[in-house]
N, C-alpha and C. Protein backbone atom coordinates (compact mmCIF):
# COMPACT_ATOMS: atom_id res chain seq x y z
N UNK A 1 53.11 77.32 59.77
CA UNK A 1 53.44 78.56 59.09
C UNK A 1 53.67 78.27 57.60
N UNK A 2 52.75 79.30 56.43
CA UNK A 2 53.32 78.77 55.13
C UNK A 2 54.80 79.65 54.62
N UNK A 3 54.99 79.30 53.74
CA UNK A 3 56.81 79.93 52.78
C UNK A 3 56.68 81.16 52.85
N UNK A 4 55.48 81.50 52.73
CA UNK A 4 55.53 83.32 51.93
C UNK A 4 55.84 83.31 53.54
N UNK A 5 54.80 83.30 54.74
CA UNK A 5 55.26 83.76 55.94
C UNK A 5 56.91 83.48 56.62
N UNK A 6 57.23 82.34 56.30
CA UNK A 6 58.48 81.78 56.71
C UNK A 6 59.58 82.40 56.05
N UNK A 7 59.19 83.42 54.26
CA UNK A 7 60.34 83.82 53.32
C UNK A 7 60.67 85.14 54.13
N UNK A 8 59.62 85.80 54.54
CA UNK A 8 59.00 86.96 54.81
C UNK A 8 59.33 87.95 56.35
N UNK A 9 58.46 87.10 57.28
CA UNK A 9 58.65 87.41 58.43
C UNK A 9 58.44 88.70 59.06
N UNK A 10 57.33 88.91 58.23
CA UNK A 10 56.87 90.55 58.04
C UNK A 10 57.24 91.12 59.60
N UNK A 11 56.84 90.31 60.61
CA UNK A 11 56.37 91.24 61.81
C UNK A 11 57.56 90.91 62.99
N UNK A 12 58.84 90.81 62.66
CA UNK A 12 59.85 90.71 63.18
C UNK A 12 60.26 92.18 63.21
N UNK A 13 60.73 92.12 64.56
CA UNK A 13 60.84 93.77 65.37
C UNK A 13 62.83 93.52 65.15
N UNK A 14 63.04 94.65 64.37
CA UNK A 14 64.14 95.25 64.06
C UNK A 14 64.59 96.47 65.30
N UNK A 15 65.96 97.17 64.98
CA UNK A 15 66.42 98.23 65.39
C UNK A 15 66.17 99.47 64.48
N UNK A 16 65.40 100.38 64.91
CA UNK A 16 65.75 101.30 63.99
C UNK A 16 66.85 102.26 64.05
N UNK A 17 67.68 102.44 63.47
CA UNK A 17 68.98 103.10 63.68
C UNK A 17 68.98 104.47 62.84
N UNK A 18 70.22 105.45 63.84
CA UNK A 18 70.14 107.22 62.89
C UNK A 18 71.10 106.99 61.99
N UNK A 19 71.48 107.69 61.26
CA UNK A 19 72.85 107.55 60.50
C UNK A 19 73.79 107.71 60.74
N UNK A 20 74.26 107.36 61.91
CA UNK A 20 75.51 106.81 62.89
C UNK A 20 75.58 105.96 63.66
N UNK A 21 74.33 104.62 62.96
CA UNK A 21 74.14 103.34 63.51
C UNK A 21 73.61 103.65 64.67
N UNK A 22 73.20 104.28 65.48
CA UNK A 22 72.94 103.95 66.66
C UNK A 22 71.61 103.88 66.88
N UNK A 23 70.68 103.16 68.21
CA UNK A 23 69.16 102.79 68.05
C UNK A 23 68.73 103.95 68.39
N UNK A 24 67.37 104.40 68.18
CA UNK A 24 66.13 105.32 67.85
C UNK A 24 65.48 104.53 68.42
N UNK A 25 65.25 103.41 68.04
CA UNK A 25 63.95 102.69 68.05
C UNK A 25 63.62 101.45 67.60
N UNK A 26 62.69 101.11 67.29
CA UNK A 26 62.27 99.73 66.87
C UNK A 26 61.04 99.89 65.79
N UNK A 27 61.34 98.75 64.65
CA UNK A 27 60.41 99.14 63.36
C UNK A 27 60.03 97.45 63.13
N UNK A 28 58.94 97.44 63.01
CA UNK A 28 58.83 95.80 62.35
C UNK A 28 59.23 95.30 61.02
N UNK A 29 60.12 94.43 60.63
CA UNK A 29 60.24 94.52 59.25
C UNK A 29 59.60 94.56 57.83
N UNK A 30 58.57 94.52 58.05
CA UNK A 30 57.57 94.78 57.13
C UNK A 30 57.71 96.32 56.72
N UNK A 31 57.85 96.95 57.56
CA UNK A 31 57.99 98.68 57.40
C UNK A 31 58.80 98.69 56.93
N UNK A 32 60.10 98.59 57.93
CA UNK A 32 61.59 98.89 57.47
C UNK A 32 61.84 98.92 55.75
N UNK A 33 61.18 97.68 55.38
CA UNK A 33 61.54 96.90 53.80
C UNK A 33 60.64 97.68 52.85
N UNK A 34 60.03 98.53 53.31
CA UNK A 34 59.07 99.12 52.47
C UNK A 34 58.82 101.04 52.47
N UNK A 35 59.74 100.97 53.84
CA UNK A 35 60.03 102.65 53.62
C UNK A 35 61.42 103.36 54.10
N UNK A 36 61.71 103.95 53.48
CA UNK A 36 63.52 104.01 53.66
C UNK A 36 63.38 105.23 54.97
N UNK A 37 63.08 105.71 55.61
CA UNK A 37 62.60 106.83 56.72
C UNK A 37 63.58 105.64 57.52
N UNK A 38 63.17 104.20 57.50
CA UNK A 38 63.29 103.69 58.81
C UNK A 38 64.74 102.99 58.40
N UNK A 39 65.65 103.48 58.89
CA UNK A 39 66.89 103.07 58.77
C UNK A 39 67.00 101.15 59.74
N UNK A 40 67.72 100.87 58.83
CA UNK A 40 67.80 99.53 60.05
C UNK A 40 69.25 98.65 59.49
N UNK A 41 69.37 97.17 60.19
CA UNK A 41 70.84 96.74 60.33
C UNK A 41 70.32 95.37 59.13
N UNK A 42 71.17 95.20 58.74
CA UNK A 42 70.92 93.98 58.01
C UNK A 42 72.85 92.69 57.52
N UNK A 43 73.02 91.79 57.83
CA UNK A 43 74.61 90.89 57.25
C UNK A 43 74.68 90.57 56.37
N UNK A 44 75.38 90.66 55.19
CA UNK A 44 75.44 89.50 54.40
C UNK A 44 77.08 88.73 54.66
N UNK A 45 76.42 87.28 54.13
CA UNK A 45 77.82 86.85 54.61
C UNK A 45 78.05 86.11 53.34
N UNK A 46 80.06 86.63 52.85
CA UNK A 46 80.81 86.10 51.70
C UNK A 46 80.95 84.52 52.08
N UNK A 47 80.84 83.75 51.08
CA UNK A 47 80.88 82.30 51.29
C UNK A 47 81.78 81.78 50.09
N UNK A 48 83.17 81.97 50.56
CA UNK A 48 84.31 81.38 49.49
C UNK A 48 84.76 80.32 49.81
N UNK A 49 84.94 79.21 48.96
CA UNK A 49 85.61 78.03 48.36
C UNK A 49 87.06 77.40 48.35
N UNK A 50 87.73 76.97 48.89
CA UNK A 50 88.86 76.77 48.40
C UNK A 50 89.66 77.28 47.09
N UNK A 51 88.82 77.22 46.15
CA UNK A 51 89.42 77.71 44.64
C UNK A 51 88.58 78.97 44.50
N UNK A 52 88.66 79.54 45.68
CA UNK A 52 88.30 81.34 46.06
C UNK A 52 87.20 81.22 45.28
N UNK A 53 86.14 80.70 44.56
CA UNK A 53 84.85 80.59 44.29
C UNK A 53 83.73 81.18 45.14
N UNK A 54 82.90 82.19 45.11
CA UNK A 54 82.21 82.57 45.64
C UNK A 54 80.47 82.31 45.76
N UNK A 55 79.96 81.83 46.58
CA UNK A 55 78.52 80.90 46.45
C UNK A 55 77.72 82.00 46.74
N UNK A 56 76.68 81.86 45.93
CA UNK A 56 75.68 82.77 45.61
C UNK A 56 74.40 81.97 46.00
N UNK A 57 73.40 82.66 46.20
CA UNK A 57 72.30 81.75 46.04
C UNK A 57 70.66 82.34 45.71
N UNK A 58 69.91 81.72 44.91
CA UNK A 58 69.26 81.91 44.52
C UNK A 58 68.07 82.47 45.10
N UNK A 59 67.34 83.45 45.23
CA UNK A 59 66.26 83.61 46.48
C UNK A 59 64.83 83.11 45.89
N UNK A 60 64.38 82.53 47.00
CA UNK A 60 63.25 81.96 46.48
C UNK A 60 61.51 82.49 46.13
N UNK A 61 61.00 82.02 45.44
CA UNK A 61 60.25 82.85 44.38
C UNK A 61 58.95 83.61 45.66
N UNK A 62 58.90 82.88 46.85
CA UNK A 62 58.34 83.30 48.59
C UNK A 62 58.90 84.72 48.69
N UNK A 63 59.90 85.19 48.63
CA UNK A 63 60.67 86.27 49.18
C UNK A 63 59.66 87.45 48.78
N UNK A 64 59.35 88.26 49.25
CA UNK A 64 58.56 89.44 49.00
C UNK A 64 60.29 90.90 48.07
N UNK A 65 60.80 90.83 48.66
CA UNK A 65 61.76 91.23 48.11
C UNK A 65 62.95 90.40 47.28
N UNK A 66 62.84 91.35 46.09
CA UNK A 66 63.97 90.45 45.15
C UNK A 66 63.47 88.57 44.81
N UNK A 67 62.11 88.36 44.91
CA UNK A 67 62.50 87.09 44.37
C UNK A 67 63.47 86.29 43.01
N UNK A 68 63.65 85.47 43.30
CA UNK A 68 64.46 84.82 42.39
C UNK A 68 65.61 85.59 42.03
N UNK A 69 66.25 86.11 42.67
CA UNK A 69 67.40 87.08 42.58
C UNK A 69 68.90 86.24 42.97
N UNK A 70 69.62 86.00 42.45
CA UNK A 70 70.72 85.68 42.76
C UNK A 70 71.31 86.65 43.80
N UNK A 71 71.70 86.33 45.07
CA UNK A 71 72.33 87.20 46.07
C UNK A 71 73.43 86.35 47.09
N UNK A 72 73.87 87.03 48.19
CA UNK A 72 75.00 86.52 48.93
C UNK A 72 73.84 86.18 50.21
N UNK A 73 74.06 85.26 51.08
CA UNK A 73 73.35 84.74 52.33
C UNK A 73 73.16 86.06 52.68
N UNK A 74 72.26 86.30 53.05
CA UNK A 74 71.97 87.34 54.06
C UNK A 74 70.76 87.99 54.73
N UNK A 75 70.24 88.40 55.78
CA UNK A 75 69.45 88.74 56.59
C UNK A 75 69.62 89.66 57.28
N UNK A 76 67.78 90.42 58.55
CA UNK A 76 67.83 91.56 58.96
C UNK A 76 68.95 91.31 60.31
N UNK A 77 69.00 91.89 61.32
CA UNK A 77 69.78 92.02 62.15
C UNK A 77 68.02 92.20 63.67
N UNK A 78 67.86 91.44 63.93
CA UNK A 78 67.05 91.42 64.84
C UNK A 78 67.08 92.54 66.22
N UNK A 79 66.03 93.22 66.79
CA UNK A 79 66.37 93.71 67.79
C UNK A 79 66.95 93.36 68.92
N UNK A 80 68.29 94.06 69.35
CA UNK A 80 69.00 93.24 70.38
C UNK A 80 69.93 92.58 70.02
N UNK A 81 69.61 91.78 68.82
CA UNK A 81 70.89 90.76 68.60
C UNK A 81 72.30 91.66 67.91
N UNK A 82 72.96 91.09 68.01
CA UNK A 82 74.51 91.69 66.92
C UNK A 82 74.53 91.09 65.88
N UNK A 83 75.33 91.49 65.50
CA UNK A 83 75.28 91.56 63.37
C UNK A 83 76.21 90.13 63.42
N UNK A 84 77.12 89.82 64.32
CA UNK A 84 77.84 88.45 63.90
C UNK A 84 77.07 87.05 64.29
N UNK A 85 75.84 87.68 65.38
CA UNK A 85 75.06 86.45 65.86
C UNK A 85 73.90 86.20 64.72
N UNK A 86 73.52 87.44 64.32
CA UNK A 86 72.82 87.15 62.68
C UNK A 86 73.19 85.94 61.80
N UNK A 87 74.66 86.59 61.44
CA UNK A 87 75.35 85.98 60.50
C UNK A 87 75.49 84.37 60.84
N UNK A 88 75.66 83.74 61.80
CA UNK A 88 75.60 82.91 62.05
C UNK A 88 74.15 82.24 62.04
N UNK A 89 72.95 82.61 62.42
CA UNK A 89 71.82 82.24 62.44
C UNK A 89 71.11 82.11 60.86
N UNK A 90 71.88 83.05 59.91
CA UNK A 90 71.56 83.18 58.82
C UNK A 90 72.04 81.78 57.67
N UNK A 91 73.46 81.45 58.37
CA UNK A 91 73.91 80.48 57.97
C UNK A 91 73.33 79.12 58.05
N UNK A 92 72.90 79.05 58.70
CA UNK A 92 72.31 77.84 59.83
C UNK A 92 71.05 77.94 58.91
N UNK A 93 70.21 78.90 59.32
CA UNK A 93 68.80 78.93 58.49
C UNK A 93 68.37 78.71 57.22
N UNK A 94 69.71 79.18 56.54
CA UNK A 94 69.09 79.21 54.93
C UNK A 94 69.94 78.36 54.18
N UNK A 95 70.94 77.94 54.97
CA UNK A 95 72.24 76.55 54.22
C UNK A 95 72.31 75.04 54.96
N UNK A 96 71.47 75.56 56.44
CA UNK A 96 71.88 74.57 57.21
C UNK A 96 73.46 74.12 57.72
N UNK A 97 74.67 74.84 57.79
CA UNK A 97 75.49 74.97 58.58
C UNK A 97 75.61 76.10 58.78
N UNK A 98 77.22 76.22 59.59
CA UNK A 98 77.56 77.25 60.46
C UNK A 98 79.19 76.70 60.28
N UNK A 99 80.14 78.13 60.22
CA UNK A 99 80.92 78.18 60.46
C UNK A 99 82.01 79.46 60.88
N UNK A 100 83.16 79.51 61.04
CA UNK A 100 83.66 80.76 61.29
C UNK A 100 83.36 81.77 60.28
N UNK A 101 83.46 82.86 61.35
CA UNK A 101 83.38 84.42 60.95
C UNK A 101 84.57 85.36 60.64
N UNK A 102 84.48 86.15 59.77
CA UNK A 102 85.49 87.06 59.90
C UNK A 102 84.89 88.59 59.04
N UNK A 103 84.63 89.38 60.25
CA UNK A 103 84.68 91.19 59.73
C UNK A 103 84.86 91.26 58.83
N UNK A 104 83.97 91.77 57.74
CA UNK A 104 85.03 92.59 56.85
C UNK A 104 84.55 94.04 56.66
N UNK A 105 83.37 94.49 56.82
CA UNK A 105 83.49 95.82 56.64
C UNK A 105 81.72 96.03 57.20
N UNK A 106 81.53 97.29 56.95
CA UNK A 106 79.79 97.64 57.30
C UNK A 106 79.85 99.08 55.97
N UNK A 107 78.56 98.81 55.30
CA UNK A 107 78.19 99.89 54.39
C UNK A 107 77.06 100.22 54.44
N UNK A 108 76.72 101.53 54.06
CA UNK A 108 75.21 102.01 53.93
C UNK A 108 74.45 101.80 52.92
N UNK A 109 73.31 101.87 52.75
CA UNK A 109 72.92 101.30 51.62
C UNK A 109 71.34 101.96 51.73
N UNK A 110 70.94 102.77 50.73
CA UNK A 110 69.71 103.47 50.52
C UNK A 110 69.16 103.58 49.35
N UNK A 111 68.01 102.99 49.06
CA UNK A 111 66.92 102.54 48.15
C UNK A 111 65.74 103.38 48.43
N UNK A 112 64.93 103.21 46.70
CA UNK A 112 63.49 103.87 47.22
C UNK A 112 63.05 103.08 48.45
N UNK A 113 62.75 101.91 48.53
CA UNK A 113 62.30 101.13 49.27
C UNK A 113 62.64 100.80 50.61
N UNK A 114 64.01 100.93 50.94
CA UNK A 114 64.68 100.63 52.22
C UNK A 114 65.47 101.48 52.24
N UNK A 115 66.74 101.33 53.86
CA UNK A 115 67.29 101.82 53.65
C UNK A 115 68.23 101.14 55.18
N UNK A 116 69.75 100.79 55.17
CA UNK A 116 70.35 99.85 56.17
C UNK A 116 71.76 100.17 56.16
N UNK A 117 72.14 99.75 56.90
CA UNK A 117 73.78 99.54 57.62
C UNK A 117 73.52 98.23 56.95
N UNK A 118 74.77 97.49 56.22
CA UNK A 118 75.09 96.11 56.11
C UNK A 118 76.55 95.70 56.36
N UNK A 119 76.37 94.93 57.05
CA UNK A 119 77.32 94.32 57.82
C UNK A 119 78.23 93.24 57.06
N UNK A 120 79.35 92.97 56.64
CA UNK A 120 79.35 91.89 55.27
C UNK A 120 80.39 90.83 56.38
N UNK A 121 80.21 89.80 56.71
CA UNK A 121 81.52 88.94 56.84
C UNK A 121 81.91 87.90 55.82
N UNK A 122 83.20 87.07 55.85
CA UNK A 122 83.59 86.83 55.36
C UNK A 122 83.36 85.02 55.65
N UNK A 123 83.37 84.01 55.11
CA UNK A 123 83.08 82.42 55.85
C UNK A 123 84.17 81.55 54.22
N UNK A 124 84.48 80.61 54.59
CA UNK A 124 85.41 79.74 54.35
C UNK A 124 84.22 78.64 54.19
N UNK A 125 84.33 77.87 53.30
CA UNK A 125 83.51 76.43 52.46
C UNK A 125 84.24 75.55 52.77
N UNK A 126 83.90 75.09 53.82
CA UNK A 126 84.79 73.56 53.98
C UNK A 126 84.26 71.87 53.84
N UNK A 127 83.69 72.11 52.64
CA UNK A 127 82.74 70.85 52.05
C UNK A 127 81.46 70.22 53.05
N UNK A 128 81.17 71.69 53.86
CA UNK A 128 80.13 71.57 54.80
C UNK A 128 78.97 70.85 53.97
N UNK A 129 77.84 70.34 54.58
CA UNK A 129 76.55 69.61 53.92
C UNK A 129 75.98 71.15 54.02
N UNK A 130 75.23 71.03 52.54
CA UNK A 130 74.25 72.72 52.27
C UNK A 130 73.07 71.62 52.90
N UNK A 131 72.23 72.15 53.30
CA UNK A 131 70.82 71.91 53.44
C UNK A 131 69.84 73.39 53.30
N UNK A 132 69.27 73.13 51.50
CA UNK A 132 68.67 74.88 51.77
C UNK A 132 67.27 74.42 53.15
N UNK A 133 66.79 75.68 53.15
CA UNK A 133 65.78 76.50 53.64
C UNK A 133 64.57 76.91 52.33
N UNK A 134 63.91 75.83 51.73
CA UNK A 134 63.28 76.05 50.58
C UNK A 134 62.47 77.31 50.72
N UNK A 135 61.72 77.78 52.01
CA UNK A 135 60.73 78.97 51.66
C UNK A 135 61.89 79.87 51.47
N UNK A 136 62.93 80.12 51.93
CA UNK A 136 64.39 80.94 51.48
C UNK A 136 65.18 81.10 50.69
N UNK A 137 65.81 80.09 49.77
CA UNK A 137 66.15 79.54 48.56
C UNK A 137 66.28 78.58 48.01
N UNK A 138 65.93 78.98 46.17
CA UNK A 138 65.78 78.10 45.13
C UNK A 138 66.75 77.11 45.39
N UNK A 139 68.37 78.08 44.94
CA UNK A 139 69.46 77.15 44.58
C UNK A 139 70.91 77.80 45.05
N UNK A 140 71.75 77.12 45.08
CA UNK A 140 72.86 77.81 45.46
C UNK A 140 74.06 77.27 44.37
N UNK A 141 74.76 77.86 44.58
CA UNK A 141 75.82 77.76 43.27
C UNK A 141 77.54 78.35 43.81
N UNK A 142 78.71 77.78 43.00
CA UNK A 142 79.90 78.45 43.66
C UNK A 142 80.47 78.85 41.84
N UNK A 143 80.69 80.62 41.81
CA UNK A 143 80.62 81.41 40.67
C UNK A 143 82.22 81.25 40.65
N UNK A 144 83.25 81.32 39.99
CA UNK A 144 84.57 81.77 40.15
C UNK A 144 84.38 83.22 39.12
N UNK A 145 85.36 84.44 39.40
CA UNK A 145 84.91 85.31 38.70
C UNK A 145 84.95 85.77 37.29
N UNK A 146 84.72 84.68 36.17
CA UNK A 146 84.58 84.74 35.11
C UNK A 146 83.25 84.32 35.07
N UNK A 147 82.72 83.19 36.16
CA UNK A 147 81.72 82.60 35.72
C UNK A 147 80.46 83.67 36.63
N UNK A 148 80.68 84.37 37.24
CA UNK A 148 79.85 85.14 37.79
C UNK A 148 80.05 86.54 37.13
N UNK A 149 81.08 86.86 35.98
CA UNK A 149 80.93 88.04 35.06
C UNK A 149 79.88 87.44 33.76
N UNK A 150 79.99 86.04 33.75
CA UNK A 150 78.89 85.71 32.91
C UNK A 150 77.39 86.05 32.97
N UNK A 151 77.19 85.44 34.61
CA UNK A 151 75.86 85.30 34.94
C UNK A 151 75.32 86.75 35.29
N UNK A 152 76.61 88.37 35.40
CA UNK A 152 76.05 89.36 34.80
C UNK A 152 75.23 89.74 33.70
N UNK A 153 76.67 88.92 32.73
CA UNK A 153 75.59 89.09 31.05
C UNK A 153 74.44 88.42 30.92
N UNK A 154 74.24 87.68 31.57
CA UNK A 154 73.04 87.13 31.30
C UNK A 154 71.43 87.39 31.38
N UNK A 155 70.63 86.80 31.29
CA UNK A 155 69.01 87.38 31.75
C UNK A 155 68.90 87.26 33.26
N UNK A 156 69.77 86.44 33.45
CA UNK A 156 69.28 86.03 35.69
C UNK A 156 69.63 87.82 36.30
N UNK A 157 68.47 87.49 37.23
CA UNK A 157 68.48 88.64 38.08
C UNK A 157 69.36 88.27 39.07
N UNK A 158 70.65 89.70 39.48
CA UNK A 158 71.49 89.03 40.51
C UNK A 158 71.73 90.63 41.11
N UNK A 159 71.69 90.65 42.30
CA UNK A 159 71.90 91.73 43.71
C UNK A 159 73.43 92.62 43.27
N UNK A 160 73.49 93.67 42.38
CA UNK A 160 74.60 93.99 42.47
C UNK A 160 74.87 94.46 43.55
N UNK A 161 74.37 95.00 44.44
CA UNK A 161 74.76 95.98 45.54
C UNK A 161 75.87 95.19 46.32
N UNK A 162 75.66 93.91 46.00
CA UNK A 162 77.29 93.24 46.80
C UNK A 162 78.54 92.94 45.90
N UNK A 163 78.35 92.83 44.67
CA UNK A 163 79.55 93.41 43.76
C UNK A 163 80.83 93.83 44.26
N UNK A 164 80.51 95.06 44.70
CA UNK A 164 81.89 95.88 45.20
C UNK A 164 82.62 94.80 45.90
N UNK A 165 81.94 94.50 46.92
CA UNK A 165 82.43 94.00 48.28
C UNK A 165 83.15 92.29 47.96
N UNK A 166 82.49 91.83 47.01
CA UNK A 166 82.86 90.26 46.18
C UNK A 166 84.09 90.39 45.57
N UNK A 167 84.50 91.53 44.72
CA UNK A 167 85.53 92.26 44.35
C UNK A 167 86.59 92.15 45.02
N UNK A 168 86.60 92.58 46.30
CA UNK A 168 87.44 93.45 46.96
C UNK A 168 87.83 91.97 47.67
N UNK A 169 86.85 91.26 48.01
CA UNK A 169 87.29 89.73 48.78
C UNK A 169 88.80 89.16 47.10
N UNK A 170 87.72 89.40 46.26
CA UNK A 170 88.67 88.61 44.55
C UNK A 170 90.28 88.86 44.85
N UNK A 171 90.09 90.25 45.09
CA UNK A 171 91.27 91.22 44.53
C UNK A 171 92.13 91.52 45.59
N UNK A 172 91.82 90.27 46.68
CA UNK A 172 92.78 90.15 47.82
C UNK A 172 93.13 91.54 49.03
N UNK A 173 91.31 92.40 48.82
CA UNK A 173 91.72 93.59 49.95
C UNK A 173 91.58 93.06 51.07
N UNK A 174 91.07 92.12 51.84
CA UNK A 174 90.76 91.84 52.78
C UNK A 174 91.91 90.67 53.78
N UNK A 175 92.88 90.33 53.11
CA UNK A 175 94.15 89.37 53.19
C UNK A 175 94.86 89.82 54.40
């Protein structure tokens, strides 16, 4: 299999969900990511540091969406599976570990292009070994939040849509 297919995964069968989460149906992700009609589930998971540093990571230039975008781990929610068994598979896949989970919230989220439930948990850095997932990402990095109000100002492209939620981990709502 090459990167673009491996970044990609066009023909992975999703849930399609109404706007009260619940299934309709099934959409391949190739659709889902390209027309917002098809509602679907997607995790991202917060990855903080001991010195509450938050790791970001770079998406790789393969990704059909958002390449090279600075964003939080995250992936679709497969048909069948649950949003915390994602999160875990997501970890594993694109960092090469795995560790505990913790809830923190689910938001909607609607684009020309898409449109999803995201599921956000929360994970603890415990000087695990990263091993990226190169067709997945460039680079990964741990921002503290001055240094990730920088890499706002800057030219790098970075995913605000998780902003809020990085925030709210900062600013101790989730404690």
């Amino acid at each position: 299999m090459n990167n673009h297919h491996i970044a990609n995964k066009p023909d992975e069968l999703l849930d399609w969900v109404d706007q009260d989460d619940q299934v309709i149906g099934q959409i391949v992700r190739g659709k889902a990511n390209s027309d917002p009609q098809y509602t679907h589930r997607e995790v991202g998971v917060l990855i903080f540091d001991k010195d509450n540093r938050v790791l970001l990571q770079r998406r790789s230039q393969y990704k059909t969406v958002h390449p090279g975008m600075w964003s939080v781990t995250a992936g679709h929610i497969l048909s069948g599976e649950t949003a915390i068994e994602t999160a875990h598979t997501e970890l594993k896949e694109e960092l090469g570990f795995d560790t505990d989970l913790e809830y923190l919230e689910k938001e909607f989220h609607s684009y020309d292009h898409e449109t999803h439930f995201m599921y956000y948990y929360l994970a603890k850095y415990e000087d695990q070994e990263i091993e990226l997932e190169a067709a997945e990402v460039e680079k990964v990095q741990f921002f503290s939040r001055s240094e990730l109000d920088n890499l706002l100002k800057s030219e790098e492209l970075v995913n605000k849509k998780h902003l809020p939620i990085i925030n709210k981990v900062l600013d101790g709502k989730f404690k």
